[in-house]
N, C-alpha and C. Protein backbone atom coordinates (compact mmCIF):
# COMPACT_ATOMS: atom_id res chain seq x y z
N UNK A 1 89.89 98.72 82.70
CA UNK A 1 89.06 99.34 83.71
C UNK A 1 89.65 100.71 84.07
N UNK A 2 88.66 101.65 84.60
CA UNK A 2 89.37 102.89 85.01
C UNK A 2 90.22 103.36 85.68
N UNK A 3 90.06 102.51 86.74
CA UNK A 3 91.25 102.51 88.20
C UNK A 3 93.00 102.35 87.38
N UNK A 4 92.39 101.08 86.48
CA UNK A 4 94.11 100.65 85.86
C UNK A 4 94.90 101.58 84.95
N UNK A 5 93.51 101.95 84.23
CA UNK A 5 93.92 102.71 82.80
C UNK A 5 94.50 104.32 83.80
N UNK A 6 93.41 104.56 84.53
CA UNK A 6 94.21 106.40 85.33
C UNK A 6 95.19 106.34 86.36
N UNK A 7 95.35 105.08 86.91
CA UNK A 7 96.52 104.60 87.17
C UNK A 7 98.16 104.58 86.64
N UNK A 8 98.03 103.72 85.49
CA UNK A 8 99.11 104.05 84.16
C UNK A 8 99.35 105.08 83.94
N UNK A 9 98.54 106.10 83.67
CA UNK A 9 98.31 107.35 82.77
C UNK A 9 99.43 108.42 83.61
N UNK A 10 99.06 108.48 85.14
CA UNK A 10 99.32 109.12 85.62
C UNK A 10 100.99 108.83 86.52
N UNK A 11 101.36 106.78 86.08
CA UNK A 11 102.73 106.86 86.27
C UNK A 11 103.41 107.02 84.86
N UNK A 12 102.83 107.27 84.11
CA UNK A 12 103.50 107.53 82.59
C UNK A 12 103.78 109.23 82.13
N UNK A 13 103.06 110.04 83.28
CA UNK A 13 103.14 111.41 83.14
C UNK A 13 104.69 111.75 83.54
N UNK A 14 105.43 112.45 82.91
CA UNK A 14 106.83 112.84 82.84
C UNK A 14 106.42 114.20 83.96
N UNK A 15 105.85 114.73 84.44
CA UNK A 15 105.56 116.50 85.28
C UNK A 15 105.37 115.87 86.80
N UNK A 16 104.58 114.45 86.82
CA UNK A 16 104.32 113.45 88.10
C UNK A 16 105.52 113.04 88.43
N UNK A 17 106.00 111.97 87.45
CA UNK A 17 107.15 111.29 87.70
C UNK A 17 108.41 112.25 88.21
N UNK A 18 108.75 112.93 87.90
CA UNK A 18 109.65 114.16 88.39
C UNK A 18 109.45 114.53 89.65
N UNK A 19 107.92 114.29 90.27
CA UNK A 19 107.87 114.87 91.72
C UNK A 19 108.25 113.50 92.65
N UNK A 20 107.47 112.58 92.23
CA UNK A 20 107.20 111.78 92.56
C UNK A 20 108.12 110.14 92.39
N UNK A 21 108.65 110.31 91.52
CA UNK A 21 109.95 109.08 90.72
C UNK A 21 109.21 108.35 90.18
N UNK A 22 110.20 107.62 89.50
CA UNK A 22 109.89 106.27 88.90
C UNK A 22 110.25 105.00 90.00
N UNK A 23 109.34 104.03 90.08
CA UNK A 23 109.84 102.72 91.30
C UNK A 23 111.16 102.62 91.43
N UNK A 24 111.93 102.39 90.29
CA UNK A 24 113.66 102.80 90.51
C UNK A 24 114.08 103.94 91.27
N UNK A 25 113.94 104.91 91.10
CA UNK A 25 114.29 105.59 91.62
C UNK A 25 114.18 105.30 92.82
N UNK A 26 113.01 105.56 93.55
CA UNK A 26 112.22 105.23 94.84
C UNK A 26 113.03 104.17 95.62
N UNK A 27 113.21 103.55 94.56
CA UNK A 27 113.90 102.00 95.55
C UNK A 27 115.27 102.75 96.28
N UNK A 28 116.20 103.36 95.43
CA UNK A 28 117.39 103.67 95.57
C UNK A 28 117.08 104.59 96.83
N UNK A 29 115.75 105.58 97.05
CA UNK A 29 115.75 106.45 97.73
C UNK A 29 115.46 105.62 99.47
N UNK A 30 114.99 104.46 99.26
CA UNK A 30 114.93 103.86 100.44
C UNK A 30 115.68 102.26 100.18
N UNK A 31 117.00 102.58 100.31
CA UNK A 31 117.09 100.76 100.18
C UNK A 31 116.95 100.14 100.96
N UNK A 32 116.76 98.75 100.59
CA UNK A 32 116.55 97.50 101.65
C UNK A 32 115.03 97.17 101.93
N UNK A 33 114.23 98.39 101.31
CA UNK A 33 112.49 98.33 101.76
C UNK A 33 112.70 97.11 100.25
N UNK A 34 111.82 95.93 100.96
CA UNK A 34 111.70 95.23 99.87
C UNK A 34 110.68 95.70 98.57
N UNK A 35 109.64 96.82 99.32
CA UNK A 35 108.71 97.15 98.23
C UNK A 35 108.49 98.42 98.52
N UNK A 36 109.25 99.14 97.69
CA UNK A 36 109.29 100.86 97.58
C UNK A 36 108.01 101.81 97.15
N UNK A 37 107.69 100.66 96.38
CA UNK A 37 106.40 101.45 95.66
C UNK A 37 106.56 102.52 94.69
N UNK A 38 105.13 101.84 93.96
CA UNK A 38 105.01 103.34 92.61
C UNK A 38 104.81 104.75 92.70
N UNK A 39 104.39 105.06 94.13
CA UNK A 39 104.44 106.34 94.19
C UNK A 39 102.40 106.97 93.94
N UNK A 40 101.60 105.56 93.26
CA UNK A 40 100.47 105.89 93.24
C UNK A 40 99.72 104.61 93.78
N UNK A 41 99.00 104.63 94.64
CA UNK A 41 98.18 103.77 95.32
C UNK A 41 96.73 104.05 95.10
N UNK A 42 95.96 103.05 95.27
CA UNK A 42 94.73 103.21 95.19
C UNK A 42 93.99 102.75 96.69
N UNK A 43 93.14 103.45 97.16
CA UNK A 43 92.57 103.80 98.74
C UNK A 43 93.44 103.88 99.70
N UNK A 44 94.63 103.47 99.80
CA UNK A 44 95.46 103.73 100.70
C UNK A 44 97.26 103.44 100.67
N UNK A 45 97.75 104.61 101.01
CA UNK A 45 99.41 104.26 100.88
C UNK A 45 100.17 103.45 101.81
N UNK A 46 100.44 102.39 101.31
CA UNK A 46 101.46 101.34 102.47
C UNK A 46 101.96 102.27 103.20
N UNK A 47 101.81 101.71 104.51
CA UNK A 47 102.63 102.23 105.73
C UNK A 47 104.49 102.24 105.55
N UNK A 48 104.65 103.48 106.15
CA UNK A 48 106.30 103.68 105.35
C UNK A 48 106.66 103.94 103.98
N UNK A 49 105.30 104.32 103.15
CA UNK A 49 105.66 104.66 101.60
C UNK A 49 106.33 105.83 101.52
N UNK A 50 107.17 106.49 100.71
CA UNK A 50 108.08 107.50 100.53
C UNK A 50 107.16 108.93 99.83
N UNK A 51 107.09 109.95 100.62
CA UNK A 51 106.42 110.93 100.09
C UNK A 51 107.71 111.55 99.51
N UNK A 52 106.87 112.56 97.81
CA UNK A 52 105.62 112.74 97.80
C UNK A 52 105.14 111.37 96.86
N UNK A 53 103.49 111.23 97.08
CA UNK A 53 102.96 110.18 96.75
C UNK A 53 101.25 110.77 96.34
N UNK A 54 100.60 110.00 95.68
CA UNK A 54 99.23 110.22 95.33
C UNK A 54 98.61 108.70 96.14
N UNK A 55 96.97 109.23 96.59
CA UNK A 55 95.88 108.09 97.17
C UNK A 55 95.20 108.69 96.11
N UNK A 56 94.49 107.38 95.30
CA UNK A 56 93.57 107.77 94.30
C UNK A 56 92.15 106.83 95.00
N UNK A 57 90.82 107.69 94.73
CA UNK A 57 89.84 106.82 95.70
C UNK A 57 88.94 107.69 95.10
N UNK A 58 87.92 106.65 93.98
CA UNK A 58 86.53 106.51 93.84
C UNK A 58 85.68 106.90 94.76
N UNK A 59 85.14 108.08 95.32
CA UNK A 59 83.97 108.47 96.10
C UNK A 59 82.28 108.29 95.46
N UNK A 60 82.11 108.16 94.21
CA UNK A 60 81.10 108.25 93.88
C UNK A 60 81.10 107.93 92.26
N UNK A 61 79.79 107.40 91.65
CA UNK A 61 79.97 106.79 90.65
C UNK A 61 78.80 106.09 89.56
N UNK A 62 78.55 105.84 88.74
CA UNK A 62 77.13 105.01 88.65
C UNK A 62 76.81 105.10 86.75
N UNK A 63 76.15 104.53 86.11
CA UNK A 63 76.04 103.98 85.15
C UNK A 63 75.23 104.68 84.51
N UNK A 64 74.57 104.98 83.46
CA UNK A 64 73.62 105.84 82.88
C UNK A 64 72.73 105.07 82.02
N UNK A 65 71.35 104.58 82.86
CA UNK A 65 70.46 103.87 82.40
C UNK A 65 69.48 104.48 81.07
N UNK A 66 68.86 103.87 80.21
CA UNK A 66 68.02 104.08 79.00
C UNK A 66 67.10 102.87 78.86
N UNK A 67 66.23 103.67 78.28
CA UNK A 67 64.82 102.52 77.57
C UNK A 67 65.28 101.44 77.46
N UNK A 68 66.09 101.49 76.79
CA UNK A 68 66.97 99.55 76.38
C UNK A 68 67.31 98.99 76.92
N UNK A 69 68.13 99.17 78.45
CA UNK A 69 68.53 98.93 79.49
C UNK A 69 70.14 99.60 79.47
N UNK A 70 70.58 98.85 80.28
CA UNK A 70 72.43 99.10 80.09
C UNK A 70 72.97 100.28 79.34
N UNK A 71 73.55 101.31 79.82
CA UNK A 71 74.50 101.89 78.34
C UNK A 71 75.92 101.82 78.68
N UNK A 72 76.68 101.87 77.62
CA UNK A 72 78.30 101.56 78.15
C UNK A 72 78.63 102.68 79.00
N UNK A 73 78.27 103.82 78.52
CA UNK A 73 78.47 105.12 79.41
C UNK A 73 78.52 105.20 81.11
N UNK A 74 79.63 105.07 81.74
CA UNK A 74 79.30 105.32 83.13
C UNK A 74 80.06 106.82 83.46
N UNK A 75 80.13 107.68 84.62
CA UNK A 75 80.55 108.50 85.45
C UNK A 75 81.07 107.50 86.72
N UNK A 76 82.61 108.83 86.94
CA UNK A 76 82.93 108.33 88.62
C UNK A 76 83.96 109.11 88.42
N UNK A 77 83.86 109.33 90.11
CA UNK A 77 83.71 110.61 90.60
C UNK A 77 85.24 110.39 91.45
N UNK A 78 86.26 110.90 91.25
CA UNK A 78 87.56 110.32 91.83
C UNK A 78 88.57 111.20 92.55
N UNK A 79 88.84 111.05 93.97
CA UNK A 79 89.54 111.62 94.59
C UNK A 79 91.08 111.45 94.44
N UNK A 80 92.09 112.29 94.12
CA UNK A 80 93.36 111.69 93.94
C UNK A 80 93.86 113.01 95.12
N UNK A 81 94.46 112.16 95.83
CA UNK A 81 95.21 113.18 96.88
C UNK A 81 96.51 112.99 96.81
N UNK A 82 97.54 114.23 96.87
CA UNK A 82 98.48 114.92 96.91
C UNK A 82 98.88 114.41 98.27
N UNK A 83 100.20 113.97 98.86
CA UNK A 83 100.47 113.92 99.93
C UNK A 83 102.29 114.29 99.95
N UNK A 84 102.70 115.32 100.36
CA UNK A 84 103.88 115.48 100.48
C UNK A 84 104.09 115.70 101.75
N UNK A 85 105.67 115.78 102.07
CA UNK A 85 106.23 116.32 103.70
C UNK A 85 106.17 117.61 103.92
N UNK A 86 106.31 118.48 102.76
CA UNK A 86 106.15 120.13 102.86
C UNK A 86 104.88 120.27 101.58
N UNK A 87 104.05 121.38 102.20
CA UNK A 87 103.12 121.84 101.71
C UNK A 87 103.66 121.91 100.24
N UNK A 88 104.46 122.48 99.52
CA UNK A 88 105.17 122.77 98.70
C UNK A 88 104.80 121.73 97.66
N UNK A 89 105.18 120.33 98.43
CA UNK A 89 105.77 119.42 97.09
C UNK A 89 103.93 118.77 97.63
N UNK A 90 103.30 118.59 98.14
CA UNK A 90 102.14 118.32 97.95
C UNK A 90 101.13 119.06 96.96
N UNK A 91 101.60 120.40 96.74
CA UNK A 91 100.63 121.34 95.69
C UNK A 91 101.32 121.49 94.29
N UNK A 92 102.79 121.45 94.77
CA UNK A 92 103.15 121.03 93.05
C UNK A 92 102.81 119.46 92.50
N UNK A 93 102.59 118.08 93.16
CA UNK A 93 101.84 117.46 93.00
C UNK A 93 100.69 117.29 92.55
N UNK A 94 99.65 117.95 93.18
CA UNK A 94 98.51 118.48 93.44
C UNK A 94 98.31 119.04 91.91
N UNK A 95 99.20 120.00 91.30
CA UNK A 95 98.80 120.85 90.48
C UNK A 95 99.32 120.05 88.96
N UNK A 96 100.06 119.00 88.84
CA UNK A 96 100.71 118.24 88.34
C UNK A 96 99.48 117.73 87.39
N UNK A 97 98.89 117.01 88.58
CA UNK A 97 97.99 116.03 88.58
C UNK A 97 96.84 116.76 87.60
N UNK A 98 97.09 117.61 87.99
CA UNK A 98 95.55 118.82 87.70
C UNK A 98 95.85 119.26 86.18
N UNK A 99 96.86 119.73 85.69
CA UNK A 99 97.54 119.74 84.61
C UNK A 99 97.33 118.82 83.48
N UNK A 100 97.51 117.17 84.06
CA UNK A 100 97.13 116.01 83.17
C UNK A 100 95.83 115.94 83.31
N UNK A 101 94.89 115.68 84.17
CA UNK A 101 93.62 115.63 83.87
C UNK A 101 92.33 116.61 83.64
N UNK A 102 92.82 117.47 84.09
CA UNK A 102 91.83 118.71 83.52
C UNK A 102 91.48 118.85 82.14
N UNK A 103 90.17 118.55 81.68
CA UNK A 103 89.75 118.37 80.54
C UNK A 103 89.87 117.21 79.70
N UNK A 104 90.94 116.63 80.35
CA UNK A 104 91.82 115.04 79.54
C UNK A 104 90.17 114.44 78.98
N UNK A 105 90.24 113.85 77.70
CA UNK A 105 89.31 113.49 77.01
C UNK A 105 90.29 112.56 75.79
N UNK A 106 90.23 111.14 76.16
CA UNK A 106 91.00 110.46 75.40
C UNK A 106 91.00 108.67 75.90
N UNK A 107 91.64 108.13 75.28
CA UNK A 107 92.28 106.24 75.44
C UNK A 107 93.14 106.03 76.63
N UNK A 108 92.39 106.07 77.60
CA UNK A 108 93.78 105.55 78.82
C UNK A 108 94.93 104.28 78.03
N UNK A 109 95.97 103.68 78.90
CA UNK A 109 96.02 103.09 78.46
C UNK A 109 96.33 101.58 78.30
N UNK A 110 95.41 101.34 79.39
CA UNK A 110 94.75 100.31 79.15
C UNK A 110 93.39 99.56 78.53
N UNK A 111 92.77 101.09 77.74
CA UNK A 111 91.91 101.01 76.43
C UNK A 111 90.65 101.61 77.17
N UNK A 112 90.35 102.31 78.36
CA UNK A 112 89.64 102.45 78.63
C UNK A 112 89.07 103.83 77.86
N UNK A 113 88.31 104.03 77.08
CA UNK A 113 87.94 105.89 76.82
C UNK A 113 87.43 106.68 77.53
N UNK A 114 87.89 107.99 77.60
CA UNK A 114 87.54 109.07 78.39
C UNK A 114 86.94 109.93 77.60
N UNK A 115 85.71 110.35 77.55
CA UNK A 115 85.16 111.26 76.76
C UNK A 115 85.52 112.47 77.08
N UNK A 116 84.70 112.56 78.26
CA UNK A 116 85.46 113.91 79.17
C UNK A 116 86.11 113.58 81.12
N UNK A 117 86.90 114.80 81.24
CA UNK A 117 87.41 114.75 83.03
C UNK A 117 86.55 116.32 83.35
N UNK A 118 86.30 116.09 83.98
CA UNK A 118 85.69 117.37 85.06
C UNK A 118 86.57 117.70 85.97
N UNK A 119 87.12 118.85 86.62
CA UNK A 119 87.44 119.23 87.91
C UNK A 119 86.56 119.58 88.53
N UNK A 120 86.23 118.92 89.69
CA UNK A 120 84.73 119.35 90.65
C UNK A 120 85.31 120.12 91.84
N UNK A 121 86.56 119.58 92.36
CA UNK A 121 87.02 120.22 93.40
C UNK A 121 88.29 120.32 94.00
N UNK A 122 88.90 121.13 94.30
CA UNK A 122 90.43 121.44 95.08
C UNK A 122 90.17 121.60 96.34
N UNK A 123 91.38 121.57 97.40
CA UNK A 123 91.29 121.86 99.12
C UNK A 123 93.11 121.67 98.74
N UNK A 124 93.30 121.97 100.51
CA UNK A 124 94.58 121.70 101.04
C UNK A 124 94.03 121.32 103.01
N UNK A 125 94.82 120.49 103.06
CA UNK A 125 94.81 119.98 104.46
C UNK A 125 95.96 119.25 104.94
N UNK A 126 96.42 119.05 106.25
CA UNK A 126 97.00 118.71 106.96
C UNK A 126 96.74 117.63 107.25
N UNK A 127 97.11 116.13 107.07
CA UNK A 127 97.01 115.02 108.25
C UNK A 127 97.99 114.82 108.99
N UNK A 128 97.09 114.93 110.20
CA UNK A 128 97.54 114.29 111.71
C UNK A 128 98.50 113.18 111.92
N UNK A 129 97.92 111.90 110.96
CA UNK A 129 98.51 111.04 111.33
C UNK A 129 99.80 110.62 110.74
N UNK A 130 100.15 110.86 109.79
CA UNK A 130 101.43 111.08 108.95
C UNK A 130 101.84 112.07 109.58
N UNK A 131 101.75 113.25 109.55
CA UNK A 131 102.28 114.89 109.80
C UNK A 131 102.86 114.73 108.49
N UNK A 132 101.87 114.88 107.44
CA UNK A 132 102.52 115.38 106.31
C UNK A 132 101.20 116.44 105.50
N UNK A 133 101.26 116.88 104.70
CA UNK A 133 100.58 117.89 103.54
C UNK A 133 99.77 117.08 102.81
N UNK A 134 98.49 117.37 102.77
CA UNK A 134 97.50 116.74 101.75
C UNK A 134 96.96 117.58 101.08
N UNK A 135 96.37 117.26 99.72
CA UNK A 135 96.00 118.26 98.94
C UNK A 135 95.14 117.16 97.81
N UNK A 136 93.97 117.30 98.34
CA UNK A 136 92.74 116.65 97.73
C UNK A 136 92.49 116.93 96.35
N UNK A 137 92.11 116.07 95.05
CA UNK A 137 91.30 117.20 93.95
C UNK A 137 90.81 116.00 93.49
N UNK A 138 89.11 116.48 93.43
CA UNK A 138 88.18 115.36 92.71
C UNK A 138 88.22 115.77 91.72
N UNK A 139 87.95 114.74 90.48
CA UNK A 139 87.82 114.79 89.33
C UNK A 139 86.34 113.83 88.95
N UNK A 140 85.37 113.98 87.94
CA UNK A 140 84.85 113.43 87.47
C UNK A 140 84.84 112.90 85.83
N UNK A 141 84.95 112.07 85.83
CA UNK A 141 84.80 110.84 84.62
C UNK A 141 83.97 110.26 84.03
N UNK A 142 83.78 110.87 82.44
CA UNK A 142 82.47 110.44 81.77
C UNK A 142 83.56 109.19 80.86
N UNK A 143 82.86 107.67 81.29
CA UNK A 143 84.07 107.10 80.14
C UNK A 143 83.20 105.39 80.05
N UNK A 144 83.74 104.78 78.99
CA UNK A 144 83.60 103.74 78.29
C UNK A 144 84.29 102.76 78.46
N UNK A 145 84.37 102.17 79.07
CA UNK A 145 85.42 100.63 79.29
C UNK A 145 85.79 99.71 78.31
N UNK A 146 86.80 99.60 77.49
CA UNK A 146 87.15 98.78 77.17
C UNK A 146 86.37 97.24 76.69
C-alpha cells in the first residue's frame, strides 16, 4: 500500500536519515523513552517525539474510473510536513524530502508503483502548540498497488 511503501522509502533515504536518525540513534538521543520513534509518523507525531521529524497525511485522493469499471490506477494527494525546533532544520528537512520525491517515478518498497510524484505545493509555518517550525509540502501520486 502507499502509506507503507512512502513510508519505507523515505526511512531508507540516507539525506532524511541524517536530519532526522535512524530509531537507534533516536533512542540514544532520548533514553529511557520506551518508544523513541522512527522519526516518520503518519497523521500525527506521538506526544514527546524528538524533532526534527516528518507528519505524513493523505488530504485527498480517488481512483480513476472507465467503461469497464475499476482501473488499478489511483491518485493521492499527500501532505508530508517538516517539523523541526529551528526553522533551519525544518527546511533542510523540508527540502530533503523534496529532493527524494520530486518527480520520483518508480517501485516503492513495499511493491507499490509510482508512475509519477507531482509537487503541488510548499509553505513554511509556525505551530503554536509545539513551538516548533513546520514546513508543509504536498505531493501528488499517480500509482498502482501492488
Amino acid at each position: 500500500m502507499l502509506p507503507d511503501g512512502l513510508r519505507a522509502l523515505l526511512l531508507q533515504t540516507s539525506a532524511i536519515t541524517a536530519i532526522i536518525g535512524t530509531a537507534a540513534t533516536r533512542a540514544t538521543k532520548q533514553p529511557g523513552t520506551p518508544a523513541p520513534g522512527s522519526g516518520v509518523y503518519w497523521q500525527q507525531m506521538p506526544e514527546g517525539s524528538l524533532l526534527p521529524g516528518l507528519v505524513l497525511s493523505q488530504i485527498a485522493g480517488g481512483g480513476t474510473p472507465t467503461l469497464d469499471g475499476a482501473d488499478p490506477l489511483h491518485t493521492a494527494r499527500i501532505q508530508i510536513s517538516a517539523f523541526g525546533m529551528t526553522y533551519g532544520d525544518a527546511k533542510s528537512l523540508s527540502r530533503a524530502v523534496r529532493a527524494t520525491l520530486e518527480g520520483f517515478a518508480g517501485t516503492l518498497p513495499d511493491g507499490t508503483f509510482v508512475g509519477q510524484t507531482i509537487l503541488s505545493s510548499e509553505a513554511d509555518a509556525f505551530d503554536d502548540g509545539t513551538f516548533s517550525f513546520h514546513c508543509p509540502t504536498d505531493f501528488e501520486f499517480w500509482y498502482t498497488e501492488s
